[in-house]
C-alpha atoms as a PDB file:
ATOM      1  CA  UNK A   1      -5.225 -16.113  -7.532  1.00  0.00           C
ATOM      2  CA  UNK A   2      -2.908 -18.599  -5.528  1.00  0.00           C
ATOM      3  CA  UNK A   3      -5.339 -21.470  -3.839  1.00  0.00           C
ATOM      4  CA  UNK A   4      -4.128 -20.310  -0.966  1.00  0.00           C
ATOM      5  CA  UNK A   5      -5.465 -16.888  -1.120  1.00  0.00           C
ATOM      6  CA  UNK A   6      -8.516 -18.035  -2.566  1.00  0.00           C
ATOM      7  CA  UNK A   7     -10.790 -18.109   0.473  1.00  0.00           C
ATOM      8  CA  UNK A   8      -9.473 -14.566   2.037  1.00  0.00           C
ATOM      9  CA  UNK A   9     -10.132 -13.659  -1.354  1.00  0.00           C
ATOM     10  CA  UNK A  10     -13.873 -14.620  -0.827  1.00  0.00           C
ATOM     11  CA  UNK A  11     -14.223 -13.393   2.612  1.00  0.00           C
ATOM     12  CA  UNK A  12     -13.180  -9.698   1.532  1.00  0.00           C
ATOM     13  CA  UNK A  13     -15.549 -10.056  -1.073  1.00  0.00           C
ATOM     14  CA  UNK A  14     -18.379 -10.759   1.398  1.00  0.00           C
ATOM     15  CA  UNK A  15     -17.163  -7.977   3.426  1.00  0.00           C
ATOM     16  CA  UNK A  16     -17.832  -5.831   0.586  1.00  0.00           C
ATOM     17  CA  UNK A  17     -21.111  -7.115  -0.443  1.00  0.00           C
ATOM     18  CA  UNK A  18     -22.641  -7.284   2.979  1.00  0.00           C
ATOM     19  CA  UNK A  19     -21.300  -3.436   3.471  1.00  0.00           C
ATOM     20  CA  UNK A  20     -23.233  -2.405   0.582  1.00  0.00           C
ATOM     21  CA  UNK A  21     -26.297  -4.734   1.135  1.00  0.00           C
ATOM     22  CA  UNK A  22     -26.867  -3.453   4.628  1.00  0.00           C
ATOM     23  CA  UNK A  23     -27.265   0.202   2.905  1.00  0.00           C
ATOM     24  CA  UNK A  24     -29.193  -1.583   0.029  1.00  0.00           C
ATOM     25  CA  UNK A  25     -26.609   0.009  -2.259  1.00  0.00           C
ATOM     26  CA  UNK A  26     -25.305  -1.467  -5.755  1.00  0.00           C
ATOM     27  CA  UNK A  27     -22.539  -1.360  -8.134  1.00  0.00           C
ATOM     28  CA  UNK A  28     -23.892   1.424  -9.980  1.00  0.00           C
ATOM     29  CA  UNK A  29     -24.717   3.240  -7.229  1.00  0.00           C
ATOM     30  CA  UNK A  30     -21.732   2.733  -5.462  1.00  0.00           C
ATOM     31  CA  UNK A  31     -19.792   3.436  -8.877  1.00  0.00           C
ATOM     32  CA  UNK A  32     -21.941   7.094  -8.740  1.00  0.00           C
ATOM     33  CA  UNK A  33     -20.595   7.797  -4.954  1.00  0.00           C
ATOM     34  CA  UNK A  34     -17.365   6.611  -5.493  1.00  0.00           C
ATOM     35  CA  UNK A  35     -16.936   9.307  -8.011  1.00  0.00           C
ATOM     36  CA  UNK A  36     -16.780  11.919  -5.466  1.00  0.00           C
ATOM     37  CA  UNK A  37     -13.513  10.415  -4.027  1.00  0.00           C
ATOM     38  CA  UNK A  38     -12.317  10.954  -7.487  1.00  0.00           C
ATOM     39  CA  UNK A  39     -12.518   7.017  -8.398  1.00  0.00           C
ATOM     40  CA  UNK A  40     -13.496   6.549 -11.930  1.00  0.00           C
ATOM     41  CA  UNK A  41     -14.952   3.249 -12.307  1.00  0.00           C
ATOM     42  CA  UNK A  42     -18.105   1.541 -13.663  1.00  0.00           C
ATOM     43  CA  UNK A  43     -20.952  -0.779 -12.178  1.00  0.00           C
ATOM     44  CA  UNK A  44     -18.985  -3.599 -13.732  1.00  0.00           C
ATOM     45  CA  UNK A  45     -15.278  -2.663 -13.086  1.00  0.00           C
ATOM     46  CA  UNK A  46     -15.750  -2.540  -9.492  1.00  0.00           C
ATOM     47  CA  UNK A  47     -17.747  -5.809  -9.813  1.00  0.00           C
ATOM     48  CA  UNK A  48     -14.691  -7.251 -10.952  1.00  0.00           C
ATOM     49  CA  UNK A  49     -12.629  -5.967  -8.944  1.00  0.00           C
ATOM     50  CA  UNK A  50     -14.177  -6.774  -5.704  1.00  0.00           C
ATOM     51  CA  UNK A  51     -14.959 -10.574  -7.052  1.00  0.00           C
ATOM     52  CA  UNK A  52     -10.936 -10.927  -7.798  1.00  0.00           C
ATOM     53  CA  UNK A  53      -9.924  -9.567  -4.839  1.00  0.00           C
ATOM     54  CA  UNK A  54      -8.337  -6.443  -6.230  1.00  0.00           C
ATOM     55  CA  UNK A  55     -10.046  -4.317  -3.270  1.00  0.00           C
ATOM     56  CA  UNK A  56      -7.184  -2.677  -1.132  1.00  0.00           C
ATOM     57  CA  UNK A  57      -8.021  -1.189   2.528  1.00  0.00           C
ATOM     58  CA  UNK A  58      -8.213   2.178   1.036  1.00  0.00           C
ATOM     59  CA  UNK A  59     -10.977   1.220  -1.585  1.00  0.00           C
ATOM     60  CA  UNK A  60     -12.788  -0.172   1.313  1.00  0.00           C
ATOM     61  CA  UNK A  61     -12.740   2.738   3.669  1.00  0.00           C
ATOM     62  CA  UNK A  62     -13.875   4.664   0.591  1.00  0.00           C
ATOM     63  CA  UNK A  63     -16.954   2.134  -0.197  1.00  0.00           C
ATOM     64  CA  UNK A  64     -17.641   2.210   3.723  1.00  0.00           C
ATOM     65  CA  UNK A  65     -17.698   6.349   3.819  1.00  0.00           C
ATOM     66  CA  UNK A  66     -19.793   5.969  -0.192  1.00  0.00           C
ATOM     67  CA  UNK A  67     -22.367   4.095   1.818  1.00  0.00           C
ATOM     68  CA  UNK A  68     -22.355   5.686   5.174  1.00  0.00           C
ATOM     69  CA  UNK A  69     -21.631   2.699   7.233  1.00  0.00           C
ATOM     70  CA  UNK A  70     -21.248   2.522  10.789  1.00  0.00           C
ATOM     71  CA  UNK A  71     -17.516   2.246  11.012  1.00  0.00           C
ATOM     72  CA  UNK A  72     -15.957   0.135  13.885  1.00  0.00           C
ATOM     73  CA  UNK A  73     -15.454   2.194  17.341  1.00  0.00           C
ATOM     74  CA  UNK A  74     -11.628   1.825  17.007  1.00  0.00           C
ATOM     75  CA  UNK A  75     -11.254   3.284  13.867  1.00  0.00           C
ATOM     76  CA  UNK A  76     -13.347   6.363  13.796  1.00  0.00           C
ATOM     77  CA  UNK A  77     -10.416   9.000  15.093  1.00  0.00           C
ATOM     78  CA  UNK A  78      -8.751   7.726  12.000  1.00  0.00           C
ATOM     79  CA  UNK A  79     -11.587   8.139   9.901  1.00  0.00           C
ATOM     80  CA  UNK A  80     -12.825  11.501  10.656  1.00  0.00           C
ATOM     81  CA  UNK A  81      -9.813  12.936   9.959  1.00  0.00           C
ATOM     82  CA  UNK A  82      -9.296  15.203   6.842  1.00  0.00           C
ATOM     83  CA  UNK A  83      -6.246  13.096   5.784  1.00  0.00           C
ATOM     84  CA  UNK A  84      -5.717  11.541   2.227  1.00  0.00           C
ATOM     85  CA  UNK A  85      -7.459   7.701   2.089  1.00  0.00           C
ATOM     86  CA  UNK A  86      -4.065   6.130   2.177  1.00  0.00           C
ATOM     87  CA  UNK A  87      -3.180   7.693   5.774  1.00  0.00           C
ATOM     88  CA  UNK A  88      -6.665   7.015   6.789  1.00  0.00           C
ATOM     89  CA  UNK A  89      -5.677   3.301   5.845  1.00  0.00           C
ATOM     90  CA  UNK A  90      -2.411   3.496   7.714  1.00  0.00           C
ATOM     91  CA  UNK A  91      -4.260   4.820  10.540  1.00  0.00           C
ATOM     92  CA  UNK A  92      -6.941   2.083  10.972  1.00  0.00           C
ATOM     93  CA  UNK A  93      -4.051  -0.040  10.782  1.00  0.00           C
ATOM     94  CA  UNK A  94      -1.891   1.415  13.835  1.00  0.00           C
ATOM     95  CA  UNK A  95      -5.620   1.595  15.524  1.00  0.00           C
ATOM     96  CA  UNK A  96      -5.879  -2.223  15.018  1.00  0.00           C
ATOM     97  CA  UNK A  97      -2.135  -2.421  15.802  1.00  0.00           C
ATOM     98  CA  UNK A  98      -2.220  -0.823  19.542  1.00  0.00           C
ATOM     99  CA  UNK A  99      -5.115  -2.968  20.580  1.00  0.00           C
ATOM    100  CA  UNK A 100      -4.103  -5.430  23.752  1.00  0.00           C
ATOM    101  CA  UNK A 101      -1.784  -6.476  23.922  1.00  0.00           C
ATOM    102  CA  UNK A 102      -0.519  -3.970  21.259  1.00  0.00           C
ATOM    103  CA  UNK A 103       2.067  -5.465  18.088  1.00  0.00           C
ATOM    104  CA  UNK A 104       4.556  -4.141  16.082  1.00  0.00           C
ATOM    105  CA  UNK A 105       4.570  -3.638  13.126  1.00  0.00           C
ATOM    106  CA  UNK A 106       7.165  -6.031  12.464  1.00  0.00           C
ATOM    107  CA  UNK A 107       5.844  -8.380  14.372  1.00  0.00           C
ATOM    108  CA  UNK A 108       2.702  -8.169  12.208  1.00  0.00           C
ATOM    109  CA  UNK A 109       4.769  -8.735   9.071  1.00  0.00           C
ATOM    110  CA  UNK A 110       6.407 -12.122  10.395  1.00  0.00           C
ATOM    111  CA  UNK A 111       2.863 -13.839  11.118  1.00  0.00           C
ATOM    112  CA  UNK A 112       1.548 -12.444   8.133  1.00  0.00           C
ATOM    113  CA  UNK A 113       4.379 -14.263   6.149  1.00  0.00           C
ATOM    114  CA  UNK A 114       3.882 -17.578   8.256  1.00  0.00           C
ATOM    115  CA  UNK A 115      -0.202 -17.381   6.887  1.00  0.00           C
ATOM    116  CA  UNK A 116       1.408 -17.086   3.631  1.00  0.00           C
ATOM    117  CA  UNK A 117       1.012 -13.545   2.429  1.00  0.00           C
ATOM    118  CA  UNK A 118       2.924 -14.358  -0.802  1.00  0.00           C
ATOM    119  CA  UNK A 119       5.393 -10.902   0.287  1.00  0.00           C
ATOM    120  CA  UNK A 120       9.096 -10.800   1.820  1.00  0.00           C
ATOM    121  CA  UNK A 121       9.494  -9.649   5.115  1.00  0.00           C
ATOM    122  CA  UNK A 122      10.539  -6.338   4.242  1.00  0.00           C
ATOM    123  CA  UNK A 123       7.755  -5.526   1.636  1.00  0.00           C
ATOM    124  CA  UNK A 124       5.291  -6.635   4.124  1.00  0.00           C
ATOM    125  CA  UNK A 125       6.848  -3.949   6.969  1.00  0.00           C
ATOM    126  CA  UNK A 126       5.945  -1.479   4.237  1.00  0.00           C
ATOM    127  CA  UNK A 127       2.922  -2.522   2.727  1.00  0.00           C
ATOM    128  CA  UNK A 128       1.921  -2.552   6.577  1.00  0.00           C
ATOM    129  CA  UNK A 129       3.357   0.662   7.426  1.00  0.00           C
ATOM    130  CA  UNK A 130       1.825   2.332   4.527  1.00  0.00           C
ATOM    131  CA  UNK A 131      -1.426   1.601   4.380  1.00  0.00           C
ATOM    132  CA  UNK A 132      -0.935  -0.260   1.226  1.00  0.00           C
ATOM    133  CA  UNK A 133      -2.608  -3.699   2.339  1.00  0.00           C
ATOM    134  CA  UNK A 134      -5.071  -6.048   0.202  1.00  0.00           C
ATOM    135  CA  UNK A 135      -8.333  -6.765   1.902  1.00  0.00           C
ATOM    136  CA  UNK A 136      -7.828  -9.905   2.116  1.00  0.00           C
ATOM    137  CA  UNK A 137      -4.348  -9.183   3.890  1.00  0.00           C
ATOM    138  CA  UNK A 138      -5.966  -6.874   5.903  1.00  0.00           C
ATOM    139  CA  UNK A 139      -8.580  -9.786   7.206  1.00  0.00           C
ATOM    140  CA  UNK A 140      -5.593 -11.869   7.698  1.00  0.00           C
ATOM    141  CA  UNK A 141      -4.311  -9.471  10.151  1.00  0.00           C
ATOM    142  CA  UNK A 142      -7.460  -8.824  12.019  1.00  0.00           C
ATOM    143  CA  UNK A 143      -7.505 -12.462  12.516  1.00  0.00           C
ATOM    144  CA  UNK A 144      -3.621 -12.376  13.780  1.00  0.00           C
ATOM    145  CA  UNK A 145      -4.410  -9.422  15.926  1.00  0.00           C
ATOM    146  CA  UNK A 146      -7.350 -11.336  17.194  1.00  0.00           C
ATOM    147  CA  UNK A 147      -9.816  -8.278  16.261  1.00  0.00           C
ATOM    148  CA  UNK A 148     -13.376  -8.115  16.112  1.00  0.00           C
ATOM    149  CA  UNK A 149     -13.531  -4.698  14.091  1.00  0.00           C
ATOM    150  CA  UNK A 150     -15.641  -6.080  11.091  1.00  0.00           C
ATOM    151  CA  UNK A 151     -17.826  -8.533  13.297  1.00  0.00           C
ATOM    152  CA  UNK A 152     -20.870  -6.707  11.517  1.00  0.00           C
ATOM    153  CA  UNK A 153     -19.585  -7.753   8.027  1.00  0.00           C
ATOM    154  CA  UNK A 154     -18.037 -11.068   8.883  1.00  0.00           C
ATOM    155  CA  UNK A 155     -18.533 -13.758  11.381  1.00  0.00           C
ATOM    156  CA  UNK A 156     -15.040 -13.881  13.403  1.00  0.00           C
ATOM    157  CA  UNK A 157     -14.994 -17.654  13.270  1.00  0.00           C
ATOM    158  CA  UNK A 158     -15.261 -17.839   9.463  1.00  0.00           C
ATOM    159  CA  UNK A 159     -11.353 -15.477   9.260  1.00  0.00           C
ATOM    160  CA  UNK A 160     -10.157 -18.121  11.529  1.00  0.00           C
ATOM    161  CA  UNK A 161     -11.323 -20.990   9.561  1.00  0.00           C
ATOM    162  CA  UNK A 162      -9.877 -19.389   6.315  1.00  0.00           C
ATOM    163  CA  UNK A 163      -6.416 -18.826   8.864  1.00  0.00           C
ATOM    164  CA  UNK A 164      -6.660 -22.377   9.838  1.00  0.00           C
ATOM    165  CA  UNK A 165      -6.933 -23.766   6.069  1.00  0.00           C
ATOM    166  CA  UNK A 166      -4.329 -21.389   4.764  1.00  0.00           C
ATOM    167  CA  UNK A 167      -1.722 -22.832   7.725  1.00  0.00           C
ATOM    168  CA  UNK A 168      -2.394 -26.444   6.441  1.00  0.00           C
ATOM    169  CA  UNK A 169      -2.316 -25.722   3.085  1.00  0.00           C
ATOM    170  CA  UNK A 170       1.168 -23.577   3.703  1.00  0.00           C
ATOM    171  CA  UNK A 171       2.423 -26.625   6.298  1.00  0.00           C
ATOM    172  CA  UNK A 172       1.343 -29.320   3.390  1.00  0.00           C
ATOM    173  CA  UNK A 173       3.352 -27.494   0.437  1.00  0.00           C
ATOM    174  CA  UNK A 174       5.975 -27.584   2.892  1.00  0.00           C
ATOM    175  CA  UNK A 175       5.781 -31.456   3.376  1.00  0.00           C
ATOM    176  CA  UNK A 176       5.065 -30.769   7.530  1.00  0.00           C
ATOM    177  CA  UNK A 177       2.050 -31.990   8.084  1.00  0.00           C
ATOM    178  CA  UNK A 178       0.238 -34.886   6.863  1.00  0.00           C
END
């Protein structure tokens, strides 16, 4: 995990852990539910992989359906649908996308690269486009679309602080700013 990464890295793990702790629900329950969206993974695997970082918006919209969280307003057309997790993904994406003012996609991409998401251009337009985003991308674009989706997971302020640290630490690698 880059340095730079490392504090979206802990904020999508508190997203996680705070989702299941509201539904006082652990890793091997969650590992039990989880099962039924055809993921096969253990107490400690998923452990892991939320601790690392490895959690991808799909995963998450699983774990939030495996626990029967209240979902954010915007994103419950998306997630009532029938449709395979990774268009369910891409759809809470374009929800968060056509917010006011609404972005493109491409748009997106470029300030995602300027907060250092450690893609190109390009494979950011289709990790976007897909679905296919970390968590921890996916916080870095709530905070770039200015959203307040997962207020009831995280507080707002602490996604821009982790923005504001990952700009210096970008602009200081760069030798612009002091």
């Amino acid at each position: 995990m880059s340095e730079n990464n490392a504090p979206w890295v802990g904020l999508a793990a508190r997203v996680v852990r705070v989702a299941l702790m509201r539904k006082d629900v652990g890793y091997a329950e969650l590992a039990k539910r989880l099962a039924a969206f055809g993921i096969r993974d253990d107490e400690k695997g998923l452990a892991a992989r939320v601790a690392v970082g490895r959690v991808r918006l799909e995963l998450f919209l699983q774990i939030l359906e495996a626990v029967d969280s209240e979902l954010p307003t915007i994103w419950c057309s998306a997630m009532e649908s029938a449709q395979p997790w990774e268009t369910r993904a891409k759809e809470v994406i374009r929800c968060e996308l056509n917010q006011i003012p609404p972005f493109s996609v491409d748009e997106l991409a470029s300030r995602l690269a300027q907060l250092g998401a450690g893609f190109t251009h390009k494979t950011l337009v289709a990790h976007i486009s897909s679905g296919n985003l970390s968590l921890p991308d996916f916080l870095k674009c709530l905070v770039i679309l200015r959203s307040r989706s997962l207020d009831a997971f995280v507080e707002y302020r602490d996604l821009v602080s982790a923005a504001h640290l990952q700009i210096v630490t970008v602009d200081n690698a760069d030798g612009c700013r002091a």
